[in-house]
Protein backbone atom coordinates (compact mmCIF):
# COMPACT_ATOMS: atom_id res chain seq x y z
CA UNK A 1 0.00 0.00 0.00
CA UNK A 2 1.28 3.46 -1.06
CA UNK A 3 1.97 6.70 1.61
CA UNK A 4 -1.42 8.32 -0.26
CA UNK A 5 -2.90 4.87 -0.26
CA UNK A 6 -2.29 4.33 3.50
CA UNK A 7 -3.05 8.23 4.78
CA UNK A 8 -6.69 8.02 2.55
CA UNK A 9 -7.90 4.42 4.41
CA UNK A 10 -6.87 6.27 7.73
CA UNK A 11 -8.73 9.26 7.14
CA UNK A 12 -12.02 7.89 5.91
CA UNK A 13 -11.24 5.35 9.12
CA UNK A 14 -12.15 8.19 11.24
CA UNK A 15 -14.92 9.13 9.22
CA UNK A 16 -13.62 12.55 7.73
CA UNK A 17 -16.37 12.38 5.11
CA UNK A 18 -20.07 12.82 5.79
CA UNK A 19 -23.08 12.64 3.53
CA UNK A 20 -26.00 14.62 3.86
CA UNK A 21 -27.14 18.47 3.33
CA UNK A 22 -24.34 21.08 4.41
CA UNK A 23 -23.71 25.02 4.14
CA UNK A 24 -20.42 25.77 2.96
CA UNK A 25 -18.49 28.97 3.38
CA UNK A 26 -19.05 29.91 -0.01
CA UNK A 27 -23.24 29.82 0.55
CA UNK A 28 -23.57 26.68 -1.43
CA UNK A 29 -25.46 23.51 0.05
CA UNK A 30 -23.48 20.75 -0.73
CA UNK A 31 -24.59 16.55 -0.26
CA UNK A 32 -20.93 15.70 0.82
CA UNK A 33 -18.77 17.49 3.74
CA UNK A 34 -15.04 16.63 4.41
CA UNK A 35 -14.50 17.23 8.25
CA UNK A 36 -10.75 17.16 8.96
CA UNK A 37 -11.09 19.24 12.59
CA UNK A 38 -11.37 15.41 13.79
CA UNK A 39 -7.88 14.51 12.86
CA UNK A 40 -6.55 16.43 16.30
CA UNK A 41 -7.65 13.58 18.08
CA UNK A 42 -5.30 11.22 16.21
CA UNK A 43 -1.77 12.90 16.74
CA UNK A 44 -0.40 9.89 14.31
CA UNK A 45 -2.60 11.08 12.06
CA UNK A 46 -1.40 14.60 12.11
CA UNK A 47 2.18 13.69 12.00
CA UNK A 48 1.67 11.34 8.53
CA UNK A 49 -0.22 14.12 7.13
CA UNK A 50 3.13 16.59 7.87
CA UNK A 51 5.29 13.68 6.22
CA UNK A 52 2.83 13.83 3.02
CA UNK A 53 3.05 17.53 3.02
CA UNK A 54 6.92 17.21 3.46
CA UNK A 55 6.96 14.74 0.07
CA UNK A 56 4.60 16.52 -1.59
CA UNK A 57 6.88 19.88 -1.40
CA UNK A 58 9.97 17.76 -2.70
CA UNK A 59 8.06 16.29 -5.65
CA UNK A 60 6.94 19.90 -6.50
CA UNK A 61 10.31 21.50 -5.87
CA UNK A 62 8.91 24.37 -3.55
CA UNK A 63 11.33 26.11 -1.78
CA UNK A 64 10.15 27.64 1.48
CA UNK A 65 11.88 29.85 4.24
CA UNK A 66 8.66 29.73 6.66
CA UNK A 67 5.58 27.98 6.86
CA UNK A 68 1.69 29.35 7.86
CA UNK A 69 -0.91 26.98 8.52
CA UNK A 70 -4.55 28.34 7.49
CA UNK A 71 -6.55 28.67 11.07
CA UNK A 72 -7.49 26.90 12.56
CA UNK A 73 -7.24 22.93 11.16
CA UNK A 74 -4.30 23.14 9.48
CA UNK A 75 -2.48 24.82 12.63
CA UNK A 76 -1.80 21.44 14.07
CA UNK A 77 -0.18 19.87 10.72
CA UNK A 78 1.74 23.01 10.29
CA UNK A 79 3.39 22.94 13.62
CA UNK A 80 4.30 19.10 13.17
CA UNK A 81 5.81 19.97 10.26
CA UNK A 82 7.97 22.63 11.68
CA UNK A 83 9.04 20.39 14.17
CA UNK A 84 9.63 17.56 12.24
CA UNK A 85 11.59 19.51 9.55
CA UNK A 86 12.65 22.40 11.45
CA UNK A 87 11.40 25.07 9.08
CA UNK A 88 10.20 28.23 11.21
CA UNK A 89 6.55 28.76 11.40
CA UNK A 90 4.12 31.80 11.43
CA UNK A 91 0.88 32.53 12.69
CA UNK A 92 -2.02 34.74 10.79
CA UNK A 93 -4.24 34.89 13.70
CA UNK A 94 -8.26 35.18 13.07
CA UNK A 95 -8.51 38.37 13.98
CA UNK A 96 -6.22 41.85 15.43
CA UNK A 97 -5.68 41.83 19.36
CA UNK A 98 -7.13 45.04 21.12
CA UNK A 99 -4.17 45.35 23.20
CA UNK A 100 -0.44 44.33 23.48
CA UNK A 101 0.93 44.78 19.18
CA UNK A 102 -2.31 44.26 17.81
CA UNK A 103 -0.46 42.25 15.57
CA UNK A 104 -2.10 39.88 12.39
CA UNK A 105 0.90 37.27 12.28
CA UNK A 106 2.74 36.26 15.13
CA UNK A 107 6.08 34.60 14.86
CA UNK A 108 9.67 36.56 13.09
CA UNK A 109 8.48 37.81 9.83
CA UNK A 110 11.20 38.80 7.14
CA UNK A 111 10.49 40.67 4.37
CA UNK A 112 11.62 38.81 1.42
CA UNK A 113 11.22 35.62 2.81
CA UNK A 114 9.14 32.45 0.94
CA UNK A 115 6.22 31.29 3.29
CA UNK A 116 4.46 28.23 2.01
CA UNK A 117 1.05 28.08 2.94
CA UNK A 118 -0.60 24.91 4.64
CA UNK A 119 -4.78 24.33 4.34
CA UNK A 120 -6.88 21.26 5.45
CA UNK A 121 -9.56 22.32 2.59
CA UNK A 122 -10.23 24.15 -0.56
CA UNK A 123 -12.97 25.23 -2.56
CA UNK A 124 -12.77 28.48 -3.98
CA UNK A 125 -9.80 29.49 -2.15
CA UNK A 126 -10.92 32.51 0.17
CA UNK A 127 -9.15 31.30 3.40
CA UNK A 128 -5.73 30.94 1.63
CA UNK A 129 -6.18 34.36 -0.04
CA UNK A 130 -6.95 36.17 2.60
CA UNK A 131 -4.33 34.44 4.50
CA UNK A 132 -1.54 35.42 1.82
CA UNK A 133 -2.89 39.01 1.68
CA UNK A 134 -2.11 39.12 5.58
CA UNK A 135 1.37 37.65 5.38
CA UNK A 136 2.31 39.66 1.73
CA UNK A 137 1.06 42.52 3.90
CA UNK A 138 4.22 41.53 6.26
CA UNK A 139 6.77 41.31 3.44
CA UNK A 140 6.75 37.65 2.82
CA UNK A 141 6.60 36.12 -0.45
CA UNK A 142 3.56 33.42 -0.76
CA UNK A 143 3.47 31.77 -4.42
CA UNK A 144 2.61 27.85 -3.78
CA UNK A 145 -0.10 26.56 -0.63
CA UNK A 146 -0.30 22.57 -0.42
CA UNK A 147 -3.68 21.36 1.01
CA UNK A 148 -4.96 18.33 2.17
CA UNK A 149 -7.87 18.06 -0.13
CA UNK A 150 -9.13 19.90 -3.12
CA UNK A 151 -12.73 20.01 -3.59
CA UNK A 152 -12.37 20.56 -7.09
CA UNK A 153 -14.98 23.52 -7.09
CA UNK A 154 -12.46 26.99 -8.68
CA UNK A 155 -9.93 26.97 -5.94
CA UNK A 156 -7.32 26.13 -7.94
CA UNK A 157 -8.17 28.99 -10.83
CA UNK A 158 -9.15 31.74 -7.74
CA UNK A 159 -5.61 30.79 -6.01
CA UNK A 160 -4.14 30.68 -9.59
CA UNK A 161 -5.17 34.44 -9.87
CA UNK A 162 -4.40 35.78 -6.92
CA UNK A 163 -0.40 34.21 -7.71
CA UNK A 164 -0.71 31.16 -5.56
CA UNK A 165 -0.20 27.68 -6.69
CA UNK A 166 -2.24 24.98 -5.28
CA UNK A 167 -0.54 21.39 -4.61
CA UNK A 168 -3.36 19.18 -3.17
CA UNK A 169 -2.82 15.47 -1.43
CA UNK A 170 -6.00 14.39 -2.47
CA UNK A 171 -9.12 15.36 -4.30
CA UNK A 172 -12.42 14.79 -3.46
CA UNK A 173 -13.24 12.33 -5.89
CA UNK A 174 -10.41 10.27 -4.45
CA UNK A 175 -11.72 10.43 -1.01
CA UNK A 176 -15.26 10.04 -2.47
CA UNK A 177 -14.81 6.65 -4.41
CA UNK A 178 -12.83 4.99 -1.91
CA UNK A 179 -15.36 5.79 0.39
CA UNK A 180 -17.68 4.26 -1.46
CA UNK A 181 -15.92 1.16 -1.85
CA UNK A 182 -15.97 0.84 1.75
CA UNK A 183 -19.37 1.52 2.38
CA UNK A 184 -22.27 0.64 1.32
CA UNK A 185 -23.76 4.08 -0.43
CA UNK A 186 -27.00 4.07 -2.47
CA UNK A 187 -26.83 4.70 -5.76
CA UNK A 188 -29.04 7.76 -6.04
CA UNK A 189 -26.76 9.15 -3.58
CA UNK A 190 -23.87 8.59 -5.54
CA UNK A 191 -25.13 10.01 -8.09
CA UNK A 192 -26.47 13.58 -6.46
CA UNK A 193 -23.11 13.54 -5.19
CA UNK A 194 -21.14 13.66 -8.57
CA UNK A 195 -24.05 15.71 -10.26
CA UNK A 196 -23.23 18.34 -7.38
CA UNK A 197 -19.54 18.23 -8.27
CA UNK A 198 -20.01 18.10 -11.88
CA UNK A 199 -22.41 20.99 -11.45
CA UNK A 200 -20.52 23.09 -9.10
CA UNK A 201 -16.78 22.88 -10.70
CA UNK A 202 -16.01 26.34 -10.10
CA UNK A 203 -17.35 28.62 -7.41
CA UNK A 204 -16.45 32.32 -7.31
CA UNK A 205 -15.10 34.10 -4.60
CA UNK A 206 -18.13 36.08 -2.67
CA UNK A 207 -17.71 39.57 -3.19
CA UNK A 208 -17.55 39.90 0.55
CA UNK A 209 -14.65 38.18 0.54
CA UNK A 210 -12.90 40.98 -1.91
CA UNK A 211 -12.57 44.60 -1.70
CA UNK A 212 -15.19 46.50 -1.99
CA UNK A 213 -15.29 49.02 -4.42
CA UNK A 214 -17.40 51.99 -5.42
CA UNK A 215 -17.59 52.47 -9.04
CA UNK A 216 -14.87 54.97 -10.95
CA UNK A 217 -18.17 57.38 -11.70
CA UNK A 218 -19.23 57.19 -8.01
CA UNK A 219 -15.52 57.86 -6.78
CA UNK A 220 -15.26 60.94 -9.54
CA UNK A 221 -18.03 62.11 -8.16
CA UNK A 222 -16.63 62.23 -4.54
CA UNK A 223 -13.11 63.23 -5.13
CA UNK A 224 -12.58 66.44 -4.56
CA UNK A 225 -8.90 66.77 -6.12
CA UNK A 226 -9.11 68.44 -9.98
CA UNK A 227 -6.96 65.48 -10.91
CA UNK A 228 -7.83 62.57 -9.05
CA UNK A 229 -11.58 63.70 -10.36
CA UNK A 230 -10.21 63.56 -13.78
CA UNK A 231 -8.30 60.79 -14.03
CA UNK A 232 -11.37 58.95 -12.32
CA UNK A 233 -13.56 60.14 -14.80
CA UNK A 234 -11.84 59.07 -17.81
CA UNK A 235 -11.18 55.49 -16.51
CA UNK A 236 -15.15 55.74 -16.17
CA UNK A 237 -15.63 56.46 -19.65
CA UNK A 238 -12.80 54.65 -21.10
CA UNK A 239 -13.23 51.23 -19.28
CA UNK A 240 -9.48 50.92 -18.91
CA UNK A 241 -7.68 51.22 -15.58
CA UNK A 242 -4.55 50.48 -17.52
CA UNK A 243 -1.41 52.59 -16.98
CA UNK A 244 1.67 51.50 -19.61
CA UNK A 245 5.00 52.01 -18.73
CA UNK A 246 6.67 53.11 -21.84
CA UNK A 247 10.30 52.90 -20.74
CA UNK A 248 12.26 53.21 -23.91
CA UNK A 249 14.90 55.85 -24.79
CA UNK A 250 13.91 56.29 -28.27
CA UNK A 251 11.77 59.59 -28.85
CA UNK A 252 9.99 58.10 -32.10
CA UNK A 253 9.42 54.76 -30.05
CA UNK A 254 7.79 56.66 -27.54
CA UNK A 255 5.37 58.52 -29.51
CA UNK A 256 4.94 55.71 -31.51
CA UNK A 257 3.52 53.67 -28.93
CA UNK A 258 1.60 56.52 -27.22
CA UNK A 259 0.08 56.70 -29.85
CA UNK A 260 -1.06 52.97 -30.59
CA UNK A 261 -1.88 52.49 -27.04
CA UNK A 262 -3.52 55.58 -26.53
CA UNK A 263 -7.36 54.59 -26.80
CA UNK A 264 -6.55 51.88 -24.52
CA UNK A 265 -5.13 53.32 -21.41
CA UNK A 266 -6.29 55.57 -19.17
CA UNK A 267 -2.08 57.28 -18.09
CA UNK A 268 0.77 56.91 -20.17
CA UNK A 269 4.05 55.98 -17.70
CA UNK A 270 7.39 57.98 -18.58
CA UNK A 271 11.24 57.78 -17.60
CA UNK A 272 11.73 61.13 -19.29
CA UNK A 273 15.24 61.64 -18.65
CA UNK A 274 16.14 58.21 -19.93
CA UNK A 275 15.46 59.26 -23.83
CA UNK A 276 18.52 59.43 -25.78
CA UNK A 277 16.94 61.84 -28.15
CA UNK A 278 15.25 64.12 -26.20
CA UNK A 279 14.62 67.82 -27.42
CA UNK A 280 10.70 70.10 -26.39
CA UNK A 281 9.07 68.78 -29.76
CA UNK A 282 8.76 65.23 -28.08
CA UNK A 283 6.88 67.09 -25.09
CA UNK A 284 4.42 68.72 -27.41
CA UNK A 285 3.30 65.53 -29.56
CA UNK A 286 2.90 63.90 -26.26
CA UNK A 287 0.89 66.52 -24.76
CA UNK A 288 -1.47 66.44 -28.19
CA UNK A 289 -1.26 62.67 -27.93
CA UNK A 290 -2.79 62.90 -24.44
CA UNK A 291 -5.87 65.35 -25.42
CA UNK A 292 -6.41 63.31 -28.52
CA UNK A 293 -6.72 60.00 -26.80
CA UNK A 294 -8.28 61.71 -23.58
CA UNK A 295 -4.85 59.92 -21.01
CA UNK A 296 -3.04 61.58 -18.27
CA UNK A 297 0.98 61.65 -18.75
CA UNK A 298 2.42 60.12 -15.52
CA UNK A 299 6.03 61.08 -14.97
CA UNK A 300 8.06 58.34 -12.91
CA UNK A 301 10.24 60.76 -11.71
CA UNK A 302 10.75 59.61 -8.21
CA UNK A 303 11.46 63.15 -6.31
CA UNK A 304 13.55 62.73 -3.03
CA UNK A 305 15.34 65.47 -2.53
CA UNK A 306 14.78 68.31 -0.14
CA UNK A 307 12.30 71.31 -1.20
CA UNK A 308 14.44 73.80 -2.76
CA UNK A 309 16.38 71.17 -4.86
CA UNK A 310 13.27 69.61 -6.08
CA UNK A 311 11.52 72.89 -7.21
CA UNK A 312 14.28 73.29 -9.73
CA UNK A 313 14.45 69.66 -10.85
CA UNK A 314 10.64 70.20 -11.13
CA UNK A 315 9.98 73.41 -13.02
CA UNK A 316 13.46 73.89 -14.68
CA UNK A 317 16.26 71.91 -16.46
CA UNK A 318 15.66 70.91 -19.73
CA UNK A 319 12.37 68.52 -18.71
CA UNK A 320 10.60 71.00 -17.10
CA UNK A 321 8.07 68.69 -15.87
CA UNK A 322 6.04 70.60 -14.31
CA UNK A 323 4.71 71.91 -17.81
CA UNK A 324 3.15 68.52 -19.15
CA UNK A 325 3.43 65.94 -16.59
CA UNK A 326 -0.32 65.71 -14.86
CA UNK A 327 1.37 63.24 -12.03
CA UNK A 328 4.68 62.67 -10.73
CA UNK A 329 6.05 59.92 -8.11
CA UNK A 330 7.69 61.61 -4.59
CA UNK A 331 9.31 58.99 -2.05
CA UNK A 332 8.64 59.84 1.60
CA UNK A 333 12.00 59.53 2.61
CA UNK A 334 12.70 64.11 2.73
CA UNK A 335 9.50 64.13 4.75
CA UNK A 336 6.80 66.44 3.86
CA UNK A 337 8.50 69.57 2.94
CA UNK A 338 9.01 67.52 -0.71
CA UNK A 339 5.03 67.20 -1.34
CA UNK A 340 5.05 71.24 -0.41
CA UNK A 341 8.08 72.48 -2.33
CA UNK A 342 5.86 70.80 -5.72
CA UNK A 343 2.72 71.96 -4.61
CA UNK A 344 3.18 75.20 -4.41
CA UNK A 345 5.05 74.78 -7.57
CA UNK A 346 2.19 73.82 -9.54
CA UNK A 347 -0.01 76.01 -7.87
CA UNK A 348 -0.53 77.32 -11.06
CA UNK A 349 -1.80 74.20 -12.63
CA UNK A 350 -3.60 71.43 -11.98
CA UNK A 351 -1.28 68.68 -10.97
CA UNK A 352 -0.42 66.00 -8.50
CA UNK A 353 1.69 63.14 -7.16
CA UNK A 354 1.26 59.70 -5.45
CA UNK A 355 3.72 58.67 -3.08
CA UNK A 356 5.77 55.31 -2.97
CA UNK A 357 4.19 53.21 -0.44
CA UNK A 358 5.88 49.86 -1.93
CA UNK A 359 7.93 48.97 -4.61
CA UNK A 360 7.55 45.56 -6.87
CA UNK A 361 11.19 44.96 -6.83
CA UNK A 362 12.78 42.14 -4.68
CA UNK A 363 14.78 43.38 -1.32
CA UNK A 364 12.51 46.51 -1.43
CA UNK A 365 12.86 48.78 2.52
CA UNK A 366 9.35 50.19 2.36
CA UNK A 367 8.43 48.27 5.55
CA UNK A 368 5.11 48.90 7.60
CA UNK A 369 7.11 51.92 9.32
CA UNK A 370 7.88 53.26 5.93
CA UNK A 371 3.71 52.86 5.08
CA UNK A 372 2.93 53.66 7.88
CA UNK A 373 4.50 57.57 7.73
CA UNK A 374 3.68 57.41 4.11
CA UNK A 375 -0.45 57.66 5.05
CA UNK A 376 0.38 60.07 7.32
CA UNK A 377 2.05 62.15 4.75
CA UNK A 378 -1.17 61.52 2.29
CA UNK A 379 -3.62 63.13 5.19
CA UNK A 380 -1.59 66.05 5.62
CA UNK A 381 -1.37 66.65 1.75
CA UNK A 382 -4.86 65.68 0.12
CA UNK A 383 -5.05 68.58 -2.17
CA UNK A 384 -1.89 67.25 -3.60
CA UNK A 385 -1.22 63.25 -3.03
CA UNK A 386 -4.13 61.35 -5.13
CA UNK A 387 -2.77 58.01 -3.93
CA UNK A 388 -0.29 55.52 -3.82
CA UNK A 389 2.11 53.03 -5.91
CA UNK A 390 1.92 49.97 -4.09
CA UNK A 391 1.50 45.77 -3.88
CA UNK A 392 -1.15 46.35 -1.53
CA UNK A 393 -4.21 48.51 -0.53
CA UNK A 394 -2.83 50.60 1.76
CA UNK A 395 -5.51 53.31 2.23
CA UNK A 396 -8.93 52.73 2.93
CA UNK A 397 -10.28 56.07 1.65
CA UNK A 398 -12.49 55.54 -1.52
CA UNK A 399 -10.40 59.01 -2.75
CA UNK A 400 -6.91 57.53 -2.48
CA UNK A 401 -6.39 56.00 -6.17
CA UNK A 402 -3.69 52.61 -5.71
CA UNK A 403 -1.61 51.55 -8.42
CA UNK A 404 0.00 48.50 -8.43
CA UNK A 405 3.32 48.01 -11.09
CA UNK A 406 4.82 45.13 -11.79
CA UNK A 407 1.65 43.44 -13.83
CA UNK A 408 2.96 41.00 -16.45
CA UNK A 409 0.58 38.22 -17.41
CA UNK A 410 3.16 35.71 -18.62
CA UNK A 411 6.12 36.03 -16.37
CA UNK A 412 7.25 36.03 -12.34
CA UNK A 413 10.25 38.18 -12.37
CA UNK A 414 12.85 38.65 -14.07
CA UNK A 415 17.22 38.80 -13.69
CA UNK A 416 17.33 42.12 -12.18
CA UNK A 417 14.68 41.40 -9.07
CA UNK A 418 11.22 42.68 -11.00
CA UNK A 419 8.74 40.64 -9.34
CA UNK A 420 5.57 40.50 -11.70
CA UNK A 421 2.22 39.58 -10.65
CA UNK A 422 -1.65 39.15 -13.02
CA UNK A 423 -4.10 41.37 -13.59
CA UNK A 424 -6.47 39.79 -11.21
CA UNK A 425 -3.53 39.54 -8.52
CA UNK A 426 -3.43 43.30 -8.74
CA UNK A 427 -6.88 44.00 -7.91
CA UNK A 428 -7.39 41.56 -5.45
CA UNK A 429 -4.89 43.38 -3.29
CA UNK A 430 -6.34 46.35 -3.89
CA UNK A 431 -4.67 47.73 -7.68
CA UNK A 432 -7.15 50.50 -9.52
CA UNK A 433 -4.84 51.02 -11.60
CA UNK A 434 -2.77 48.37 -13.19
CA UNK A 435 1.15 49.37 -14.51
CA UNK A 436 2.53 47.29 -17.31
CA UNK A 437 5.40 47.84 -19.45
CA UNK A 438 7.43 45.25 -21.29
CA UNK A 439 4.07 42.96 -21.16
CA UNK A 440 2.52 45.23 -23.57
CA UNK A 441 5.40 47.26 -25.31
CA UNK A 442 7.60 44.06 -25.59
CA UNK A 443 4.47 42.07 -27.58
CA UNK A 444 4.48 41.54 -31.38
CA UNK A 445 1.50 43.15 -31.46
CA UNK A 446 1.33 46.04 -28.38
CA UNK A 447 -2.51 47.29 -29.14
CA UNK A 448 -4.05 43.05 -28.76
CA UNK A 449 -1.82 42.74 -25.77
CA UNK A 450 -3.39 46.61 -24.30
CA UNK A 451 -6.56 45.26 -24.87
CA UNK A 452 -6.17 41.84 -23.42
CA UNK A 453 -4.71 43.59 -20.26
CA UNK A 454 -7.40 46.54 -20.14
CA UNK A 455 -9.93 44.03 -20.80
CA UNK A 456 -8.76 41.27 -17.76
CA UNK A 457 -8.12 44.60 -15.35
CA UNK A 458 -11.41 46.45 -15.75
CA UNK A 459 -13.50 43.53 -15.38
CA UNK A 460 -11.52 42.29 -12.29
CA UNK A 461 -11.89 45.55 -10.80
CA UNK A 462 -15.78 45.61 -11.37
CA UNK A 463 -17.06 42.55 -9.96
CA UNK A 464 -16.00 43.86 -6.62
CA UNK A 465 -18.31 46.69 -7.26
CA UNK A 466 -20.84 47.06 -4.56
C-alpha cells in the first residue's frame, strides 16, 4: 500500500467524510462534507499528514523559508511539520488583538522571505487568499499553498489568480470513491453527489470576501482633487484602468507607442530623462497625444530630494516637468516639505503626485514603518497626493487612487529582481490602476496585448463593485 494509499484508508477510518445536506463557506449547500477538525484527536494522524506535506513539497520543488498553517485545522499539521523539519513557522491569527501589538501574524516575519502556505480544505480558495494578503502585507513572499484536499470547485483557478499555486494530497473524488468502496452508499446518492460536483466545478469568490469598491463614476463624483476627479472620470468612460509604462529611450518609439496604445489606457508611464533623443518637440506631440486620446501623462520621476532642490528639478532643467506631466512619483524619505516644495510649484496648474508606499522589486525597505508615515504624509497633503504606488491597498479612503506596477501576465520576475504579478492579482490586493510595461510594449502586437490587459483589469476591478 502506497503513503497516499495508507493516509486516505486512515482518514475515511475516522470518518472525515459525511453525507447529507451542508452550508459551505461559499453559501452553497453541498450533499458531501469533508471534516478534517477530527484529525486532532489522532496525533499519528497529524504527523503522517506533515510527512505527506513534506513529500509533496519535494516532488513539487517548492522552496520555502517559513511555513503558515490556514486557522485553525491546518495549525496542528503546520506545527508538526515545523518540528519535524525544522522550518520556522508563522501565525495569521483570526482576527487583530485590542491590546499588546495588535499584531495579524505572530512569529519573526522577514520581508523577502518564501512562506508556504498549509490548508486542510479548498474550494474556492478565500481562506488561503486572505491568509496570503495578511502575510504579503508583512513582506513575505507566498506563491505555492499545499492542502490536504481539493474540492475541485475553482480553488485552484481563484488561487491561480491571486499568484498562488495549489498542490493538493488528495481530491475529493479520491476520497469520495474509496469511500464508497468501503461503504455501502445508495446509488441515487452517488449520483447527487457527482451531479453536485459536476455541477458546481467552479465557485467564485463572494464579493464579501474581496474589496469592496465603489464604481470609478461614483468615486469621480466624490473626489474632490481636480486630478484625481479627472483621471477617475476618464477610466469611467474609457473602461481601462490600464497605466503603460513606456520605458524606452527612443523619442519616435515613444510617440509611436503613445500613440497605438492611446485609446486603450487611461495614463501613459514615462522615464523622461532616460530618452537618448530628447529635445521640447517630443513634449508637445505627447501633450497632443494625451488630449487626442483623452490619457493623463504620468512622470516616474521619483522626487527625493529636499524642497528647494526639487523645485528646480521640477519646473526647470531641460524637462521642465512641471509643464506637461499631470502626475509625478515623490518617495517619503525628505518628509513632507518635498510634497510642499511641488505643490506650491504647480499652484498654477492642476497637478499631483502619489507617493511610494511599496515597490515591486525584490529586497525593497518600504516596511510597515515606511507605510505607515507614508499615510500620514497623504492626510496632511490631500489637495496634492491622489494616492499611492503599491502591492497592496494601503488606504482605505475611496479618494486615495492605488496603483500597483509590476503586472505582467506571462512572467514572475525577471534577472534584475522585477517581481511581476496578473491582472487579477493586482486587484485583489487592492490595484485601480494596473502598470505594465514590457508585457505590452515588448508584444508583437502592443494594441491586442493593451486590450487583453485593459480588458482582464477592468473587469476584475468591477465585480468587486458594490
Amino acid at each position: 500500500m502506497s503513503n497516499n494509499d495508507y493516509l486516505r484508508s486512515q482518514l475515511i477510518g475516522i470518518e472525515i467524510l459525511q453525507l447529507g445536506q451542508f452550508t459551505l463557506k461559499s453559501g452553497l449547500i453541498s450533499p458531501i462534507y469533508i471534516d478534517l477538525r477530527r484529525i486532532i484527536s489522532y496525533p499519528e494522524i497529524v504527523k503522517f499528514l506533515a510527512q505527506s506535506v513534506h513529500i509533496k513539497l519535494i516532488e513539487s520543488g517548492i522552496k520555502t523559508d517559513v511555513i503558515c498553517g490556514v486557522p485553525y485545522t491546518a495549525l496542528p499539521i503546520a506545527s508538526v511539520y515545523s518540528v519535524l523539519y525544522e522550518v520556522p513557522m508563522v501565525m495569521k491569527r483570526k482576527e487583530a488583538k485590542d491590546y499588546g501589538t495588535k499584531k495579524m501574524v505572530e512569529g519573526i516575519t522577514q520581508k523577502g522571505l518564501k512562506c508556504l502556505i498549509i490548508e486542510d480544505i479548498v474550494t474556492t480558495g478565500s481562506s488561503v487568499i486572505e491568509t496570503a494578503e495578511v502575510l504579503r502585507q508583512e513582506g513575505l513572499i507566498v506563491t505555492d499553498c499545499i492542502v490536504v484536499l481539493d474540492r475541485l470547485q475553482g480553488g485552484e483557478k481563484n488561487l491561480n489568480s491571486a499568484g498562488i499555486k495549489l498542490h493538493s494530497l488528495f481530491n475529493i473524488h479520491d476520497i469520495f470513491t474509496s469511500y464508497c468502496s468501503i461503504h455501502k452508499v445508495p446509488e441515487n446518492v452517488v449520483e447527487s453527489v457527482k451531479s453536485f460536483l459536476a455541477n458546481n466545478s467552479h465557485i467564485n469568490i463572494k464579493p464579501a470576501m474581496a474589496f469592496k469598491r465603489l464604481s470609478f463614476k461614483e468615486r469621480a463624483e466624490i473626489s474632490k482633487q481636480p486630478v484625481a476627479k479627472k483621471l477617475f472620470n476618464i477610466i469611467a468612460e474609457k473602461k481601462s484602468n490600464l497605466c503603460v509604462a513606456v520605458d524606452v529611450i527612443d523619442s519616435e518609439k515613444l510617440l509611436e507607442l503613445a500613440s497605438k496604445l492611446g485609446p486603450y489606457i487611461c495614463m501613459l508611464k514615462t522615464h523622461i530623462d532616460i530618452l537618448s533623443d530628447f529635445s521640447d518637440n517630443v513634449l508637445t506631440v505627447l501633450r497632443d497625444l494625451a488630449k487626442a486620446h483623452n490619457f493623463l501623462i504620468f512622470e516616474d520621476r521619483k522626487f527625493a530630494d529636499i524642497g528647494h532642490t526639487v523645485v528646480n528639478q521640477y519646473t526647470s532643467g531641460i524637462f521642465k516637468i512641471h509643464d506637461w506631466a499631470d502626475i509625478v512619483t515623490v518617495h517619503g524619505i525628505p518628509g513632507d516639505g518635498i510634497i510642499e516644495a511641488l505643490k506650491k510649484a504647480s499652484s498654477d496648474k492642476e497637478r499631483s503626485c502619489v507617493l511610494i508606499a511599496e515597490m515591486s522589486s525584490k529586497g525593497a525597505l518600504t516596511d510597515d514603518n515606511y507605510r505607515n508615515s507614508i499615510l500620514k504624509m497623504a492626510g496632511n497633503h490631500n489637495d496634492f497626493v491622489i494616492g499611492f504606488v503599491s502591492q497592496h491597498k494601503v488606504a482605505k479612503n475611496p479618494e486615495y487612487i492605488h496603483m500597483f506596477p509590476g503586472v505582467h501576465i506571462a512572467k514572475s520576475s525577471d534577472s534584475l529582481g522585477q517581481q511581476y504579478n496578473s491582472p487579477e492579482y493586482a486587484i485583489s490586493n487592492g490595484a485601480d490602476i494596473v502598470i505594465v510595461g514590457r508585457g505590452i510594449c515588448n508584444s508583437s502586437d502592443v494594441v491586442e496585448a493593451a486590450e487583453e490587459y485593459r480588458h482582464r483589469s477592468y473587469e476584475e476591478y468591477m465585480k468587486c463593485v458594490v
